[in-house]
Structure formats: C-alpha cells, structure tokens
PDB file of N, CA and C in Angstrom:
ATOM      1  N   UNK A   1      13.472 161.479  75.964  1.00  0.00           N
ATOM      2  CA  UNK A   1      13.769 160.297  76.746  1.00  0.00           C
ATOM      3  C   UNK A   1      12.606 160.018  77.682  1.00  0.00           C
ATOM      4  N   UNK A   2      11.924 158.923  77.241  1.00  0.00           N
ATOM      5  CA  UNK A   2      11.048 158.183  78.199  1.00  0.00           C
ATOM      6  C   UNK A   2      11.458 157.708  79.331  1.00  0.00           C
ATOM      7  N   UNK A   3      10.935 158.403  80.579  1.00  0.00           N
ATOM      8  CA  UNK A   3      11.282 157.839  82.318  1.00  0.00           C
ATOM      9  C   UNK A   3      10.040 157.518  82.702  1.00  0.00           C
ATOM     10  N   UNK A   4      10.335 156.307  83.397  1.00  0.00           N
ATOM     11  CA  UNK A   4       8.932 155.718  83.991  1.00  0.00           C
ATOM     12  C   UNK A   4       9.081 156.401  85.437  1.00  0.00           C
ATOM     13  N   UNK A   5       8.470 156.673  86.390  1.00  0.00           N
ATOM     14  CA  UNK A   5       8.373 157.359  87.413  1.00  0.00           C
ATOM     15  C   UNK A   5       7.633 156.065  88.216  1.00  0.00           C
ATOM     16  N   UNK A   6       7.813 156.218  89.833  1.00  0.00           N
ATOM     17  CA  UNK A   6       7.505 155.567  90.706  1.00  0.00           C
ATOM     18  C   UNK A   6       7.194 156.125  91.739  1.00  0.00           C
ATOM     19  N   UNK A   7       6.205 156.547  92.283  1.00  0.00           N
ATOM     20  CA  UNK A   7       5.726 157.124  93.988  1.00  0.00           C
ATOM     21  C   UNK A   7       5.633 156.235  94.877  1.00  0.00           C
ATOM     22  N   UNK A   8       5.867 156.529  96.357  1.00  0.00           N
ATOM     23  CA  UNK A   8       5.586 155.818  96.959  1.00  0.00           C
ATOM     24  C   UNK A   8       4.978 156.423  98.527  1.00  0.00           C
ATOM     25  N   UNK A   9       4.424 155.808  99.263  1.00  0.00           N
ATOM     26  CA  UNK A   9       4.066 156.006 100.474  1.00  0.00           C
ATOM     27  C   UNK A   9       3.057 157.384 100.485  1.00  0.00           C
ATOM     28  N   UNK A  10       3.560 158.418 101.443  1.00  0.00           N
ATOM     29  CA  UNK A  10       2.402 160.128 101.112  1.00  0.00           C
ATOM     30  C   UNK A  10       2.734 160.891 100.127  1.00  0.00           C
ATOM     31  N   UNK A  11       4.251 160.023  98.989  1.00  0.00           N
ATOM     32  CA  UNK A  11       4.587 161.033  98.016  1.00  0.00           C
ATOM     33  C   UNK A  11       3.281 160.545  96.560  1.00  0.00           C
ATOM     34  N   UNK A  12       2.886 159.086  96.859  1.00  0.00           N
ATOM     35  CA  UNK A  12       1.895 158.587  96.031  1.00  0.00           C
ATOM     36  C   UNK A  12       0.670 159.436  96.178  1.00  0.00           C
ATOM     37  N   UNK A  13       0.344 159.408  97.272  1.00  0.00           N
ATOM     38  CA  UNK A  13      -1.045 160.415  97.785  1.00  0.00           C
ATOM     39  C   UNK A  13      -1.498 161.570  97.578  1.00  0.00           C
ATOM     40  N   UNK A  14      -0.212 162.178  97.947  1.00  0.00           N
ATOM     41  CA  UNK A  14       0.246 163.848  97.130  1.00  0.00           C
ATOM     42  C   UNK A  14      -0.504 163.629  96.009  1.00  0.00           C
ATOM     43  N   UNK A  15       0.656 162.639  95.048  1.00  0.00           N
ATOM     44  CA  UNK A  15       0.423 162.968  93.754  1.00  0.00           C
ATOM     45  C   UNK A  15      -1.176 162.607  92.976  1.00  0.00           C
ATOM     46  N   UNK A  16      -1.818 161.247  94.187  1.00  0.00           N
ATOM     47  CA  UNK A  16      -2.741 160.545  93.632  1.00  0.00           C
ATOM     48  C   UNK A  16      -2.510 159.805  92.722  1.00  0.00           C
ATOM     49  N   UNK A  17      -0.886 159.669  92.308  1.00  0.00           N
ATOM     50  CA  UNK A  17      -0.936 157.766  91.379  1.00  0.00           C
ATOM     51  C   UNK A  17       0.345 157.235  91.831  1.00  0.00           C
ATOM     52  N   UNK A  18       0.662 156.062  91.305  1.00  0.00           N
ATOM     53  CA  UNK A  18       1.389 155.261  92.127  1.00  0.00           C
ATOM     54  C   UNK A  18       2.567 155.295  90.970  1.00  0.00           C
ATOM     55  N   UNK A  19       2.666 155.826  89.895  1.00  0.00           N
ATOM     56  CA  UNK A  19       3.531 156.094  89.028  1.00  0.00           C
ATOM     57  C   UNK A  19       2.880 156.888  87.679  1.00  0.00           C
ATOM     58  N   UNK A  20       3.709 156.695  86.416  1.00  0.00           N
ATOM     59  CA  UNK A  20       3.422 157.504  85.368  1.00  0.00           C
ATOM     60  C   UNK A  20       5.101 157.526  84.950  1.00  0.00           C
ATOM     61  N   UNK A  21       4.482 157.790  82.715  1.00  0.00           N
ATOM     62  CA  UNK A  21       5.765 157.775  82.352  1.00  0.00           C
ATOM     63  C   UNK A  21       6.141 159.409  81.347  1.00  0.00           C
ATOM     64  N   UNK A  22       6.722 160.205  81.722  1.00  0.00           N
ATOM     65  CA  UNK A  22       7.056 161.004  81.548  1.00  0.00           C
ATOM     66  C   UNK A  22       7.932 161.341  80.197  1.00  0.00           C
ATOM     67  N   UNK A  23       7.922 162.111  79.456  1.00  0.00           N
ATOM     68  CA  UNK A  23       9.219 162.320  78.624  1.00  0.00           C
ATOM     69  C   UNK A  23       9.536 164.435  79.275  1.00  0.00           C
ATOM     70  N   UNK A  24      10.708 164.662  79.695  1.00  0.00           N
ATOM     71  CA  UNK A  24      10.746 165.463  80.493  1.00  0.00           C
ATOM     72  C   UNK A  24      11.044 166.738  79.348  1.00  0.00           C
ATOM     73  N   UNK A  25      11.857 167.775  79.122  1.00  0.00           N
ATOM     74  CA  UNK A  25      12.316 168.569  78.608  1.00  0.00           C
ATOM     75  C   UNK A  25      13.606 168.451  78.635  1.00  0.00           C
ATOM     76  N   UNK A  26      14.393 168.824  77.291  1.00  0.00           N
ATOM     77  CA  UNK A  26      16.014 168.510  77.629  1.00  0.00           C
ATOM     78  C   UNK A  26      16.809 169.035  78.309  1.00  0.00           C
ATOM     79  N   UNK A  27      15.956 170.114  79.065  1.00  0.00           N
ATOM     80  CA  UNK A  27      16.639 170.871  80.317  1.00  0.00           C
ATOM     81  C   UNK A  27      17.293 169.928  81.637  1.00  0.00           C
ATOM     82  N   UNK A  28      16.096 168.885  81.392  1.00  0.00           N
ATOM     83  CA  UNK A  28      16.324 167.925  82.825  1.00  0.00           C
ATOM     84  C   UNK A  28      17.641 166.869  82.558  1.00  0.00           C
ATOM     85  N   UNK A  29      18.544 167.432  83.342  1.00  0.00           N
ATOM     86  CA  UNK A  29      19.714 166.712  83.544  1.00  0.00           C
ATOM     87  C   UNK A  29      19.931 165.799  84.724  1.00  0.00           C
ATOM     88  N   UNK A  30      19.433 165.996  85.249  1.00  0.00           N
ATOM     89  CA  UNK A  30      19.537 165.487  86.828  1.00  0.00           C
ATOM     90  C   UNK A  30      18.269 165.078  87.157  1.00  0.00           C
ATOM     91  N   UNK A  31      18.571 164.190  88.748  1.00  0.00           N
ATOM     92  CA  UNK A  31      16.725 163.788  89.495  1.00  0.00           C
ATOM     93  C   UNK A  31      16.066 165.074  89.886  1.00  0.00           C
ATOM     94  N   UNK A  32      17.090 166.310  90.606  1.00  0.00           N
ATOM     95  CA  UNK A  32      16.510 167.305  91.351  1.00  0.00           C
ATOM     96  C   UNK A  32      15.685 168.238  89.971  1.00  0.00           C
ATOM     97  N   UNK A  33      16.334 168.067  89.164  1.00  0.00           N
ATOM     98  CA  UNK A  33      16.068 168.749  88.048  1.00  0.00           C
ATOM     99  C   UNK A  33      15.022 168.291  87.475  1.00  0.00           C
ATOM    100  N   UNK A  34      14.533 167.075  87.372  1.00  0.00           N
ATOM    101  CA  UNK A  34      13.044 166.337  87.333  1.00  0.00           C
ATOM    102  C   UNK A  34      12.095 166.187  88.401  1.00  0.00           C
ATOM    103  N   UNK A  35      12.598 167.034  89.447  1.00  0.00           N
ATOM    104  CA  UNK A  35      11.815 166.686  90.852  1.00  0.00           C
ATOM    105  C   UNK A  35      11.395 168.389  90.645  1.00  0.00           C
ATOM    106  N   UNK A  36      11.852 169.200  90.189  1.00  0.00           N
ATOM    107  CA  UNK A  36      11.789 170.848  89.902  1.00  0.00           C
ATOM    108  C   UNK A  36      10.551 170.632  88.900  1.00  0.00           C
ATOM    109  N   UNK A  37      10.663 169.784  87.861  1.00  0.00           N
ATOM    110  CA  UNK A  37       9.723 169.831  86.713  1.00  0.00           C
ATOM    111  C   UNK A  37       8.878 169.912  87.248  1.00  0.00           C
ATOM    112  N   UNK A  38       8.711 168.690  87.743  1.00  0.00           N
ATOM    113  CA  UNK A  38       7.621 167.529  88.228  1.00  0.00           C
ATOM    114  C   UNK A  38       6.454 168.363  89.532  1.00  0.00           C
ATOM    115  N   UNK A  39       7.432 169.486  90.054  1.00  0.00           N
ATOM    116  CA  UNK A  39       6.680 170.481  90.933  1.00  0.00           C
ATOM    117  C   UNK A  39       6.032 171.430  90.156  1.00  0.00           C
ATOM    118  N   UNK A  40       6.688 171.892  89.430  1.00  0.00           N
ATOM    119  CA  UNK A  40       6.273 172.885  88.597  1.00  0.00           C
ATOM    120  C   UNK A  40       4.482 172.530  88.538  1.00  0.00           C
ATOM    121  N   UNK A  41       3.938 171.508  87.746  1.00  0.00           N
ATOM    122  CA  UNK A  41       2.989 171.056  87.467  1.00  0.00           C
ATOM    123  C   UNK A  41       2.290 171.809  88.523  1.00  0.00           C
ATOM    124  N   UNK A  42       2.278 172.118  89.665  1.00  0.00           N
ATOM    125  CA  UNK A  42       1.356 172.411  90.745  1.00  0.00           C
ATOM    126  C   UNK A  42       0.969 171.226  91.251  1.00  0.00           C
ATOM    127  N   UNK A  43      -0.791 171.194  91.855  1.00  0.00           N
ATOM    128  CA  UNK A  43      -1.477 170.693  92.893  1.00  0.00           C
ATOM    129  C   UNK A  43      -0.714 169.416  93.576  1.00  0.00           C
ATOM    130  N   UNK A  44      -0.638 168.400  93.331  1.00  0.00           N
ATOM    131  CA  UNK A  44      -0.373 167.345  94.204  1.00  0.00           C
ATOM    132  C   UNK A  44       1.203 166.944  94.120  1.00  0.00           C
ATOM    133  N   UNK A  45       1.831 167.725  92.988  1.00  0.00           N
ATOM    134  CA  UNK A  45       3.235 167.633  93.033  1.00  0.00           C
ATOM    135  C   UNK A  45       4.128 168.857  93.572  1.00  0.00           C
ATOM    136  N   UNK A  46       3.092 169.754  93.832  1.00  0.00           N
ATOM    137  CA  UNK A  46       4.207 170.991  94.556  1.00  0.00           C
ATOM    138  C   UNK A  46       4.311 170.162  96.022  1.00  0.00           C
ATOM    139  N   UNK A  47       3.049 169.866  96.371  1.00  0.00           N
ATOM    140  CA  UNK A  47       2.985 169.412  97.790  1.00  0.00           C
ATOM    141  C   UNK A  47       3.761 168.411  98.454  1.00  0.00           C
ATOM    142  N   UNK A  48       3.771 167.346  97.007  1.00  0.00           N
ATOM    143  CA  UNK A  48       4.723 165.879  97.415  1.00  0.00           C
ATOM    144  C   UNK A  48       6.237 166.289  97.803  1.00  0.00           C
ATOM    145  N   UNK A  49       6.811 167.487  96.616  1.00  0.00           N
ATOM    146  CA  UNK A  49       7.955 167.752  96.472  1.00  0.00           C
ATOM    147  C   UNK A  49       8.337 168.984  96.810  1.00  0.00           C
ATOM    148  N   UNK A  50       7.446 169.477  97.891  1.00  0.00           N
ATOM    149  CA  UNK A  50       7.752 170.951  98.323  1.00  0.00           C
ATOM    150  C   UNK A  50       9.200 170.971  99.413  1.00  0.00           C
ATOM    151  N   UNK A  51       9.291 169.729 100.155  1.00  0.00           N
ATOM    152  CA  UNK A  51      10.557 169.573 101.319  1.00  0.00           C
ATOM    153  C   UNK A  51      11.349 168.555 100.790  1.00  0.00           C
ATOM    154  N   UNK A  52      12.500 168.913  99.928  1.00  0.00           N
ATOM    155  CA  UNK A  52      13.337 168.176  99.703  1.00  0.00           C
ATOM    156  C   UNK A  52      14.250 167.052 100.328  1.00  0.00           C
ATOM    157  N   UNK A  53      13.793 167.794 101.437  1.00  0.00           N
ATOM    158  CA  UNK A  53      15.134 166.802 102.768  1.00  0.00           C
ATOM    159  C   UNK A  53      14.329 165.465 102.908  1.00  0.00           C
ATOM    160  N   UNK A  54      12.949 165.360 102.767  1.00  0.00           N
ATOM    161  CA  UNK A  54      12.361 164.239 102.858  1.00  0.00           C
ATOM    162  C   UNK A  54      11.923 163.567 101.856  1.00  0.00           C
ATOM    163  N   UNK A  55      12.863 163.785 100.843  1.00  0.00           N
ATOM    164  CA  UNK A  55      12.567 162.338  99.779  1.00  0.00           C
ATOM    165  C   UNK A  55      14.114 161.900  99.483  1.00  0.00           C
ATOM    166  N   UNK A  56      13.707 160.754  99.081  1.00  0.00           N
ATOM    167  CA  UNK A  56      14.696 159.398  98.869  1.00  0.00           C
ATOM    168  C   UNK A  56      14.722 159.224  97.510  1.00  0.00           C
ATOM    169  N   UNK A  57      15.369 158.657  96.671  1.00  0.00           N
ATOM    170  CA  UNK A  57      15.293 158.179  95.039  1.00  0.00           C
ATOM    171  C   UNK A  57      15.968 156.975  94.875  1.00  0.00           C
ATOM    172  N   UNK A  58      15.841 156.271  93.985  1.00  0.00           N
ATOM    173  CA  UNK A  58      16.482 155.009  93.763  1.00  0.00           C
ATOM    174  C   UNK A  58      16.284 155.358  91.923  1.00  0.00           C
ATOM    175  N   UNK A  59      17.254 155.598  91.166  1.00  0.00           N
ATOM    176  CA  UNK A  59      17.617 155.495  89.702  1.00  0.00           C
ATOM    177  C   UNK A  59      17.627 153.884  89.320  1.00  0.00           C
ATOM    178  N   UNK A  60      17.118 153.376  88.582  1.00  0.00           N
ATOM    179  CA  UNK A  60      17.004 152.175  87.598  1.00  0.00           C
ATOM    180  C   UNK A  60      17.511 151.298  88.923  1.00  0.00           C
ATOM    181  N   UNK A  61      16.775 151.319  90.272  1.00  0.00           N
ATOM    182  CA  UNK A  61      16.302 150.323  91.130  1.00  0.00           C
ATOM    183  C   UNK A  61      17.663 150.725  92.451  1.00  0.00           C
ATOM    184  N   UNK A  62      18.645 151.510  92.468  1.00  0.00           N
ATOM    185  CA  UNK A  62      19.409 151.609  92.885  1.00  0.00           C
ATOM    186  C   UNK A  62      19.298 152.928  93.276  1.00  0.00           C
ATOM    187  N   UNK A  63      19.574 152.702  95.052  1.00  0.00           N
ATOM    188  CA  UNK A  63      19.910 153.990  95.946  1.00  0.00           C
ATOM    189  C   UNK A  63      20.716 155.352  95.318  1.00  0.00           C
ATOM    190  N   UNK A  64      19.816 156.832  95.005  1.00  0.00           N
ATOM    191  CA  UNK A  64      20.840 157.862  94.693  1.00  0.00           C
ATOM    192  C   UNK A  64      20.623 158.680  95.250  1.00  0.00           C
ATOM    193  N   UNK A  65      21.546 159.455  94.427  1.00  0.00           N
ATOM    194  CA  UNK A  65      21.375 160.867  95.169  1.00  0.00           C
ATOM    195  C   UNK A  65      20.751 161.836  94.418  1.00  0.00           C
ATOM    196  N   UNK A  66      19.969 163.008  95.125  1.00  0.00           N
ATOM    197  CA  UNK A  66      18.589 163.599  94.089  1.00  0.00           C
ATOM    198  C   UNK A  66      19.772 164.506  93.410  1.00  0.00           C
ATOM    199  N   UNK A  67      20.879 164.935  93.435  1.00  0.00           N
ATOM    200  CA  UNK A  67      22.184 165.054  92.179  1.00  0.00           C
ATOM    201  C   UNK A  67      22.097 164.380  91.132  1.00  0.00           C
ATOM    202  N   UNK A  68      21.743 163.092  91.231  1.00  0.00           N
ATOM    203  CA  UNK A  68      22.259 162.004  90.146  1.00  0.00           C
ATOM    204  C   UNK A  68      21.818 162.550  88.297  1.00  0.00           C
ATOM    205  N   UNK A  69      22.601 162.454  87.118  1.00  0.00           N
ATOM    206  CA  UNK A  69      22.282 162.658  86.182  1.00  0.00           C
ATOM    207  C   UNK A  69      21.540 161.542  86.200  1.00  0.00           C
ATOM    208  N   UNK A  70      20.722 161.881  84.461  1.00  0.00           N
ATOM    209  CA  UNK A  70      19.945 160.834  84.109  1.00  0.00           C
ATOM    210  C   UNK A  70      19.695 160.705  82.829  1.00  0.00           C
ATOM    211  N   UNK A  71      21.242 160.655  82.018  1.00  0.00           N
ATOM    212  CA  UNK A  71      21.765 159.997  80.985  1.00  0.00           C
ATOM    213  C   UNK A  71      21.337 158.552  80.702  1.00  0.00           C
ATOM    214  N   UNK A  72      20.362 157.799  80.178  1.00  0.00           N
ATOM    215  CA  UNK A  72      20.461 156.975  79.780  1.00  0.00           C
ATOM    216  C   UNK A  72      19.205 156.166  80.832  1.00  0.00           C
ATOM    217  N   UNK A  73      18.746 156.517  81.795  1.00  0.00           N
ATOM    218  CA  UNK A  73      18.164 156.334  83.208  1.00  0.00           C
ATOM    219  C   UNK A  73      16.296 156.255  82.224  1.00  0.00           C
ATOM    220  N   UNK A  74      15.869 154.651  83.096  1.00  0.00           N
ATOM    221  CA  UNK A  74      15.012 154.267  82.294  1.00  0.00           C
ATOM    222  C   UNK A  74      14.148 154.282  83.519  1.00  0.00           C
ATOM    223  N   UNK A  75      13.981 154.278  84.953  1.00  0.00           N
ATOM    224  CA  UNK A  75      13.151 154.241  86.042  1.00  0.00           C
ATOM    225  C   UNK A  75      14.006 155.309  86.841  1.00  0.00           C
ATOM    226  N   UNK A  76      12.528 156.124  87.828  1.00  0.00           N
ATOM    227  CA  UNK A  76      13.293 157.129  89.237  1.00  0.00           C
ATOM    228  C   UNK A  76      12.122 156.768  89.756  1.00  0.00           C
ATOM    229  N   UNK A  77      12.530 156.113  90.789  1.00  0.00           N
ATOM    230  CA  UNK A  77      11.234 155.879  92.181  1.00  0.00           C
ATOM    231  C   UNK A  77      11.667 157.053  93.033  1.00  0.00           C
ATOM    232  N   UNK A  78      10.230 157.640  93.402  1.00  0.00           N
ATOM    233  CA  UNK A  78      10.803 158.780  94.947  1.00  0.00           C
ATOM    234  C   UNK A  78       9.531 158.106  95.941  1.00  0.00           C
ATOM    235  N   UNK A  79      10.135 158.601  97.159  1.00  0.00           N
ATOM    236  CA  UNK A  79       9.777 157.991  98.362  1.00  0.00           C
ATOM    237  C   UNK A  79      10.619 158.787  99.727  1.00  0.00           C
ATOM    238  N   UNK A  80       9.681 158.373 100.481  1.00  0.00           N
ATOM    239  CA  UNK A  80       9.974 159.419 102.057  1.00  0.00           C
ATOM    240  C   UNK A  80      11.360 158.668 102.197  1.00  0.00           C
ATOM    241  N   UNK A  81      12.032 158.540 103.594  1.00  0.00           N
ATOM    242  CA  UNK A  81      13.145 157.883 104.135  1.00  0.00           C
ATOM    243  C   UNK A  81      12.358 156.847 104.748  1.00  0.00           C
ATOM    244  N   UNK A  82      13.015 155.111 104.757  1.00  0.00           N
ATOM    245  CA  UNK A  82      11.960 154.270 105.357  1.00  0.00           C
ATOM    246  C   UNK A  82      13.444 153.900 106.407  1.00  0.00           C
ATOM    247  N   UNK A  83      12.541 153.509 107.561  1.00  0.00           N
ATOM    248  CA  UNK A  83      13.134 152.686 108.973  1.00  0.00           C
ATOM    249  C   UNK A  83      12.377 151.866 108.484  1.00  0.00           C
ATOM    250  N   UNK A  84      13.143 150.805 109.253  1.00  0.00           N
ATOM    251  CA  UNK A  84      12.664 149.232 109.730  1.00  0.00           C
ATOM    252  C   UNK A  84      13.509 148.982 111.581  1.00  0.00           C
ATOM    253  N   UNK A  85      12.527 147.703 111.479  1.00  0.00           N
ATOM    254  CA  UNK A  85      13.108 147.841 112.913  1.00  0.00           C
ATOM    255  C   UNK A  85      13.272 146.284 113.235  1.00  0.00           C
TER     256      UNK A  85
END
C-alpha cells in the first residue's frame, strides 16, 4: 500500500523534505506504527520522531490520532502542535 507522506514545520527539516511516498511493510497497521518505521531509518527521522508528545497527524486530510489504523489511508501529514492567535 502506497502512502504519500507529508512533513511539516522542524518535522520537514529533521527530515530535509517536505514529503515522500512510501510503501511501508505489512507490519504497519497503524500511524504510530509508521512513525516507528519511519524512525527506524535513522538520521533525520529518529530526530523528527524521537518525542512523540510533539507531533500531530491528520490521515487523508483529517485530524487523528497517532493510534489511527491505516486500512485503506492514501495521505498521513505529521507536524508539531500549531497555535494561532
């Protein structure tokens, strides 16, 4: 299963791209479980995804939770927590 991936803000920087499309292992059931992969890799993705409490996800454009399966799930944007004011 092809997932397009989305970075954003210092999780882009970390990684050094602003997305990329992945086909994961059929292990990955879940976001946390693609956010585990996705560290695995090392250098700029252990770093992005080393503190869990500070990323956000949105599944196929919609607010989740890094729980969420990803049955059928064609986009995962991650990103810090944003304020506005």
């Amino acid at each position: 299963m092809a997932i397009e991936l989305l970075y954003f803000a210092w999780v882009r920087e970390a990684i050094g791209r602003d997305g990329e499309t992945v086909e994961p292992p059929d292990a990955v059931k879940s976001v946390v479980d693609l956010i585990d992969w996705l560290e695995s890799r090392g250098g700029g993705y252990a770093e992005a995804f080393a503190d869990r409490s500070l990323l956000r996800v949105a599944v196929d454009q919609e607010f989740a939770a890094l729980d969420a399966g990803l049955e059928g799930v064609r986009e995962v944007a991650i990103f810090p927590p944003v304020t506005g004011g």
